[in-house]
Every structure is written in C-alpha cells, then in structure tokens.
N, C-alpha and C. Protein backbone atom coordinates (compact mmCIF):
# COMPACT_ATOMS: atom_id res chain seq x y z
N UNK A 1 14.21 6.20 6.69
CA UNK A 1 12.86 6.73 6.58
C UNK A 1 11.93 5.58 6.21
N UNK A 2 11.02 5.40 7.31
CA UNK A 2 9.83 4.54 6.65
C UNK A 2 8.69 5.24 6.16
N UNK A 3 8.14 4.29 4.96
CA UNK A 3 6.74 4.74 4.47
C UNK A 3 5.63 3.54 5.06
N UNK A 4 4.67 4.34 5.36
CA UNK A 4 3.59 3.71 5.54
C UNK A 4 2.40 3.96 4.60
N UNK A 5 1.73 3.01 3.38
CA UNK A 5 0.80 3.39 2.85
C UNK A 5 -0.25 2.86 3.34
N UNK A 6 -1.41 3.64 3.35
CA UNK A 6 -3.02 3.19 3.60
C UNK A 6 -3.68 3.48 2.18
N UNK A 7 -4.47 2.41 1.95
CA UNK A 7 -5.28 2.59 1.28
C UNK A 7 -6.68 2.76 1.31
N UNK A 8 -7.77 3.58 0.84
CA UNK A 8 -9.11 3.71 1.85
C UNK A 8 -10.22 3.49 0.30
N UNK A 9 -10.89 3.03 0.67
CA UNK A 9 -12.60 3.07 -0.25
C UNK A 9 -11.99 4.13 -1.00
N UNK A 10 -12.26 5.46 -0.29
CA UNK A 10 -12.48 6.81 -0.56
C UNK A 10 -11.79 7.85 0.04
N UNK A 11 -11.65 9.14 -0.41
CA UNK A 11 -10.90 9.96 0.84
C UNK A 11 -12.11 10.36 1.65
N UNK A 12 -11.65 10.74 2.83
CA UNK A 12 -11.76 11.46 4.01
C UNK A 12 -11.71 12.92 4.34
N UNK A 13 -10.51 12.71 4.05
CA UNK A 13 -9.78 14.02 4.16
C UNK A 13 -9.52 14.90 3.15
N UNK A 14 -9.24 16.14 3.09
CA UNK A 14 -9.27 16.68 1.97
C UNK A 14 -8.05 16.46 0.96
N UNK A 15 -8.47 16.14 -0.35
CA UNK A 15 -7.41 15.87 -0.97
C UNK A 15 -6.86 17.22 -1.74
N UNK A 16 -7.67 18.59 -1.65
CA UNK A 16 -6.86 19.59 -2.33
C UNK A 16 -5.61 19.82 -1.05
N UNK A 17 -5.26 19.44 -0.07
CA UNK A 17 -4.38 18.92 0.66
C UNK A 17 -2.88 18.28 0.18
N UNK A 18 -2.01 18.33 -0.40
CA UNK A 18 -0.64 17.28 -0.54
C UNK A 18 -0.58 16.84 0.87
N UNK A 19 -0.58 17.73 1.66
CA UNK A 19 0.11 17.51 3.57
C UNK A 19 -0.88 17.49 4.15
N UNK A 20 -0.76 16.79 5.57
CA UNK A 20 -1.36 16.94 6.55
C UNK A 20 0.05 16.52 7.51
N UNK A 21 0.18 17.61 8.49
CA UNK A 21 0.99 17.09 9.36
C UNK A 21 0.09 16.99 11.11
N UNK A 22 0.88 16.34 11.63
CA UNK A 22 -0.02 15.65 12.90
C UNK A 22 0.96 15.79 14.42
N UNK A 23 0.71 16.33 15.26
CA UNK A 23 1.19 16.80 16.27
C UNK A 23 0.83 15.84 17.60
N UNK A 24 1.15 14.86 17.56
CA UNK A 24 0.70 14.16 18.66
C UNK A 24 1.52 13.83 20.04
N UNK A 25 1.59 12.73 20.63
CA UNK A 25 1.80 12.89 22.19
C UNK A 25 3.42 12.34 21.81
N UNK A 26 3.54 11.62 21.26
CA UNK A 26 4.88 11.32 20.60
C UNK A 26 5.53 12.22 19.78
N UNK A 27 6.53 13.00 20.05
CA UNK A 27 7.39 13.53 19.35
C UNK A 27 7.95 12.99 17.93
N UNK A 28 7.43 13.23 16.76
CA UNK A 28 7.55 13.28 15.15
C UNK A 28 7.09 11.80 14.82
N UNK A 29 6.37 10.97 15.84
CA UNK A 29 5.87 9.47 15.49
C UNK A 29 4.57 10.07 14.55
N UNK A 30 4.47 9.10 13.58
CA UNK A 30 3.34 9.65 12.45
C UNK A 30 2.87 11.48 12.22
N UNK A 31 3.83 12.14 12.32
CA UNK A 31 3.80 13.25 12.19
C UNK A 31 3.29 13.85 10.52
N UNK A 32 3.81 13.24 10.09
CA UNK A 32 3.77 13.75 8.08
C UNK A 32 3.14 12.85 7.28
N UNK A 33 1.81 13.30 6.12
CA UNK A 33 1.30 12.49 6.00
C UNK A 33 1.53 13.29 4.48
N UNK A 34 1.41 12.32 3.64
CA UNK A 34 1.31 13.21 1.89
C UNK A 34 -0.20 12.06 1.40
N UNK A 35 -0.67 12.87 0.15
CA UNK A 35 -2.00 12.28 -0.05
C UNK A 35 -1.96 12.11 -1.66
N UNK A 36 -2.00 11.50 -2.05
CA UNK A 36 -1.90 10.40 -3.19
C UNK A 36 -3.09 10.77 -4.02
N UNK A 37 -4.40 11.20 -3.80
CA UNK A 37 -5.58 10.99 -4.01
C UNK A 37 -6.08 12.54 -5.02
N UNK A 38 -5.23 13.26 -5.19
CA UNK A 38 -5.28 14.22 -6.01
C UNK A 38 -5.26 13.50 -7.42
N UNK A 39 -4.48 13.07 -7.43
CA UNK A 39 -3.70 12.36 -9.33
C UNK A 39 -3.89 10.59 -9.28
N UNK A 40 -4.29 10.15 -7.91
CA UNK A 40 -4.14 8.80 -7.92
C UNK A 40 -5.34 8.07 -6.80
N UNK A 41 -4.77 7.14 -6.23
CA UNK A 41 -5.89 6.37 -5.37
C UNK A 41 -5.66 6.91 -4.07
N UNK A 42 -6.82 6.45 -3.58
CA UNK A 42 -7.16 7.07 -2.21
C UNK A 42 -6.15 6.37 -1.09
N UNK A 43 -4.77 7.33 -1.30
CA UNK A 43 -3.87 6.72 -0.41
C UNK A 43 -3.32 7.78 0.43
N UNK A 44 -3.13 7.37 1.40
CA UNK A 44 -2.49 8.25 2.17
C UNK A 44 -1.03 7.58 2.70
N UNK A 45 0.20 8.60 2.67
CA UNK A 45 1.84 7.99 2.84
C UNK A 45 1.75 8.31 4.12
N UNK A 46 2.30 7.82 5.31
CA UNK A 46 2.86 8.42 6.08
C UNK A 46 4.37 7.89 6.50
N UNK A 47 5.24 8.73 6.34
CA UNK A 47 6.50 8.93 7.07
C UNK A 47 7.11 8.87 8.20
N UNK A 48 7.94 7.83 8.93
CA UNK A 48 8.56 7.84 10.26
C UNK A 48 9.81 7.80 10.11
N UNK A 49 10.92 8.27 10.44
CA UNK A 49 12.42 8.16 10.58
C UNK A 49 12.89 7.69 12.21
N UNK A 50 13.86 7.69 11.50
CA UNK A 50 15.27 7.12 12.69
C UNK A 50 14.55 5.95 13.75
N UNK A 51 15.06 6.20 14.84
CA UNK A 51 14.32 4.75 15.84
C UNK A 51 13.22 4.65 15.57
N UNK A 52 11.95 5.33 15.50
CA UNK A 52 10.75 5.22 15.60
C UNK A 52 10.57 4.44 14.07
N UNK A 53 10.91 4.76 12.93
CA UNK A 53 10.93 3.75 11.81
C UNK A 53 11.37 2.48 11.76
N UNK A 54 12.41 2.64 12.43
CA UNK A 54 13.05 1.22 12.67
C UNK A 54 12.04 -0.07 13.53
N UNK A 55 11.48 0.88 14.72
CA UNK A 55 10.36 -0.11 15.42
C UNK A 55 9.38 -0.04 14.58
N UNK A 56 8.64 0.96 13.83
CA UNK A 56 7.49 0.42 12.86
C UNK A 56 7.90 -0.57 11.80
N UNK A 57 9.17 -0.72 11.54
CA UNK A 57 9.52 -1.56 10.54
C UNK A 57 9.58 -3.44 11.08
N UNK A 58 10.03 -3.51 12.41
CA UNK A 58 10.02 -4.62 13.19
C UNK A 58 8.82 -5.39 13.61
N UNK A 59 7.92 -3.91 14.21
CA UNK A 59 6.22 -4.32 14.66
C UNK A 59 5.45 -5.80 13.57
N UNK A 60 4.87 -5.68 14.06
CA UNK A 60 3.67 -6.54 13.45
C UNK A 60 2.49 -5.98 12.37
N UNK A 61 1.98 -5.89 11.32
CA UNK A 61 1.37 -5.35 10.21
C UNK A 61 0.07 -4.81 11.24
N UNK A 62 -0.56 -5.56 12.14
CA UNK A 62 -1.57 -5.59 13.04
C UNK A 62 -1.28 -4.17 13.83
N UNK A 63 -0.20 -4.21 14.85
CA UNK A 63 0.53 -2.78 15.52
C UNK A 63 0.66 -1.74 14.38
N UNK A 64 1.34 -1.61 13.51
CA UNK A 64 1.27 -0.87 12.79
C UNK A 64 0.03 -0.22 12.12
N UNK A 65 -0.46 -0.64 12.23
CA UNK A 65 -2.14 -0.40 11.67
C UNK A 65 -2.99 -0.10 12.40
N UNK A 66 -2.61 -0.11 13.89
CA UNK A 66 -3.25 0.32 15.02
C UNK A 66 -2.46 1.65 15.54
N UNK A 67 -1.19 1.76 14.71
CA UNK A 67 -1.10 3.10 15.48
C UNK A 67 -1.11 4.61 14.19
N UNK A 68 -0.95 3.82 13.11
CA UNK A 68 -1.79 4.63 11.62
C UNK A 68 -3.27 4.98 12.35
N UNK A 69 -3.96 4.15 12.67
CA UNK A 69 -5.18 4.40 12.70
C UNK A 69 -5.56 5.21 13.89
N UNK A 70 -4.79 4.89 15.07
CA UNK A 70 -4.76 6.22 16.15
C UNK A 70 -4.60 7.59 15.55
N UNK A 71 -3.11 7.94 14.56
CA UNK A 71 -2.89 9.12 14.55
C UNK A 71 -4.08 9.62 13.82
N UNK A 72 -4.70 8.68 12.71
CA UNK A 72 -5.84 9.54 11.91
C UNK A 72 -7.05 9.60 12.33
N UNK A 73 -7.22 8.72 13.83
CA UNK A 73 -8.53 9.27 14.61
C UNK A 73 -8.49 10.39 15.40
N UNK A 74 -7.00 10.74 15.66
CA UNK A 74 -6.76 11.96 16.42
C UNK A 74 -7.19 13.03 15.38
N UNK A 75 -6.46 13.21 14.22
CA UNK A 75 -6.15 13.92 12.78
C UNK A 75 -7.92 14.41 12.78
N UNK A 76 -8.93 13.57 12.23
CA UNK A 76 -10.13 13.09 11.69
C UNK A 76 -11.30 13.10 12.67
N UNK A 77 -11.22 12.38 13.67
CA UNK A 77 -12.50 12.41 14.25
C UNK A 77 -13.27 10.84 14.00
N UNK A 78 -13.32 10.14 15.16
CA UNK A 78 -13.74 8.95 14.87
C UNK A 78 -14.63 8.61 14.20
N UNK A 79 -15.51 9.42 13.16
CA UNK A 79 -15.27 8.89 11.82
C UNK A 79 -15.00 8.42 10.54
N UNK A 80 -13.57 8.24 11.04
CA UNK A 80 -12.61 7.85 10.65
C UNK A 80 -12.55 6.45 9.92
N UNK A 81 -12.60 6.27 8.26
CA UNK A 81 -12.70 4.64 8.21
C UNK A 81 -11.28 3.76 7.96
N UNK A 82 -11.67 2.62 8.27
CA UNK A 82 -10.47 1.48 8.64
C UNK A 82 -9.59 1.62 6.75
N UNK A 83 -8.61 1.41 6.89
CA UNK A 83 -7.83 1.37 5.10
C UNK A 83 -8.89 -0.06 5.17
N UNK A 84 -8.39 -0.19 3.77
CA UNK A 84 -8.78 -1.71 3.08
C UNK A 84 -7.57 -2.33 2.89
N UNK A 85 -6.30 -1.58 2.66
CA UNK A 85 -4.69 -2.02 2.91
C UNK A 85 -4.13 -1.42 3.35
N UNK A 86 -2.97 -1.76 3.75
CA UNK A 86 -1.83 -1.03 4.12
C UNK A 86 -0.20 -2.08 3.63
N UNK A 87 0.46 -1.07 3.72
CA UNK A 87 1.93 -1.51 3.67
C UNK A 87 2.80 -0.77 3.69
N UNK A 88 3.90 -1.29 4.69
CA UNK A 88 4.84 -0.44 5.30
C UNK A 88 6.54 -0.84 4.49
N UNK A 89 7.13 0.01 4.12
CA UNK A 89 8.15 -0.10 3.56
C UNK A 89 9.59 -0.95 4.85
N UNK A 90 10.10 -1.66 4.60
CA UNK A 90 11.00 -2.62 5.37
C UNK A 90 12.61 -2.38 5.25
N UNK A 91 13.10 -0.90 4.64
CA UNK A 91 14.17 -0.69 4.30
C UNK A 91 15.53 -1.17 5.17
N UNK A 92 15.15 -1.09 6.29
CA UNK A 92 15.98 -1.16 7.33
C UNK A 92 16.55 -3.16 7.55
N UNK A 93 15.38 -3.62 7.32
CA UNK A 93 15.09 -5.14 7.50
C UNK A 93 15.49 -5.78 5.95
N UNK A 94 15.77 -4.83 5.19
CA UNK A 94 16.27 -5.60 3.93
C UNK A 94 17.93 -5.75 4.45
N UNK A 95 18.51 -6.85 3.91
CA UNK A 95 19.85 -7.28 4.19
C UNK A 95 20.54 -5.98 3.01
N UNK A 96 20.07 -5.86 1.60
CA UNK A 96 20.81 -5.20 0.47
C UNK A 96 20.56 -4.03 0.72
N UNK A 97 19.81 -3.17 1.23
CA UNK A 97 19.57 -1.65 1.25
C UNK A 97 19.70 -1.51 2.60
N UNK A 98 19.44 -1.82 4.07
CA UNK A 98 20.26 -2.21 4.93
C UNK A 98 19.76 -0.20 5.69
N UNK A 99 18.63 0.17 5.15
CA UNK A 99 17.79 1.27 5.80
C UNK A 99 18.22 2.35 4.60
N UNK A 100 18.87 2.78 4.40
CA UNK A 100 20.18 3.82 3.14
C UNK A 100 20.89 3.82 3.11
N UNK A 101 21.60 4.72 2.33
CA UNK A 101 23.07 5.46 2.18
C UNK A 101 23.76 5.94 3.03
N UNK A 102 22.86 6.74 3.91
CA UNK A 102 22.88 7.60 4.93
C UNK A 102 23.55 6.34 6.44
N UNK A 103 23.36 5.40 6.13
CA UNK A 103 24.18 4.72 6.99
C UNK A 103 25.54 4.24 6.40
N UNK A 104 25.41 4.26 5.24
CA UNK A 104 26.77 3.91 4.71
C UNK A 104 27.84 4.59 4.80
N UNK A 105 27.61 5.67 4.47
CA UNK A 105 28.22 6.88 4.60
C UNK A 105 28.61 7.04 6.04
N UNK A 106 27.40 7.16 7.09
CA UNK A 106 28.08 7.35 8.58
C UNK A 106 29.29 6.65 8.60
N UNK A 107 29.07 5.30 8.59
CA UNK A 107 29.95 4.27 9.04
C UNK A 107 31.57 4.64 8.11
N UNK A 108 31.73 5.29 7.11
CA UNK A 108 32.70 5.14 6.33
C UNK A 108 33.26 6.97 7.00
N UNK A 109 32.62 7.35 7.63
CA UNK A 109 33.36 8.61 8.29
C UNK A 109 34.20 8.65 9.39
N UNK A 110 33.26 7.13 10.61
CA UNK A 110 33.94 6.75 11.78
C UNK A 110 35.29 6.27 11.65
C-alpha cells in the first residue's frame, strides 16, 4: 500500500469529510482519499495498492504529482489548488521493509 500526502495552504474540500473516494477511468488508481484537516493540517492521504503503488512508488515526484492532481481536478473542479508539498511513501523501494509482511508471508506459503 502506498501513501501519498499533499499538503495545501488550506482545504478545499470539505473537511467534515474523513473520505472522499474517487471513481475514475483507472480502476482503484487514486481511488481513496482520507483528510487530515479535521484535527490537523490541510492534508490530504491518498492510497494506491498492489501494481499501481508499486509504479507510483518508482515514478518521478513530478508524475506523481501530476496524477494526484488529475484525480483532484476530476474530484474538485479546476479550481482546484496546486499542494505546496507532497510525499509519497517508498515501502516497496526500501531494501528493509521490502513493501510488507504481506509479501513475506506469501513467499513463506509457496
């Protein structure tokens, strides 16, 4: 599972919200979004698993940030503003955590 955080000025979107989920042309790519901005800063998580995490985890900070920012112009309405950060969790690309458990485990069943 990758996380993707954005960080914005301000929210947008509504923060009496935890969820926003997103239905787009890609099947479960940036689908789930949780919102930070109730109890904390104006962040928004979004969630990708299996292959599709794995390529957001490989991409470039630039790609990645271009396709965050697609799903929430779809989500939003192109007035939509740019984060001021972002950062994407690299679980998969770490040598010691190696994506989870959940692969450890596969491999020790085969």
């Amino acid at each position: 599972m990758s996380k993707t955080f954005l960080r914005f000025e301000k929210p947008f979107w509504p923060v009496d919200e935890d969820w926003q989920e997103y239905l787009g042309p890609r099947h479960g790519a940036w689908a789930e979004w949780f919102c930070l901005a109730k109890t904390g800063p104006p962040v928004l998580v979004a969630f990708n698993g299996g292959a599709r995490a794995r390529a957001i985890e490989k991409a470039t900070p630039a790609d990645v940030r271009g396709e965050a920012m697609h799903a929430l112009l779809a989500m939003f309405g192109h007035n939509t503003p740019a984060p001021v950060a972002i950062e994407t969790t690299r679980w998969s690309r770490n040598r010691f955590a190696r994506g989870c458990a959940a692969r450890q485990v596969a491999a020790e069943l085969d």
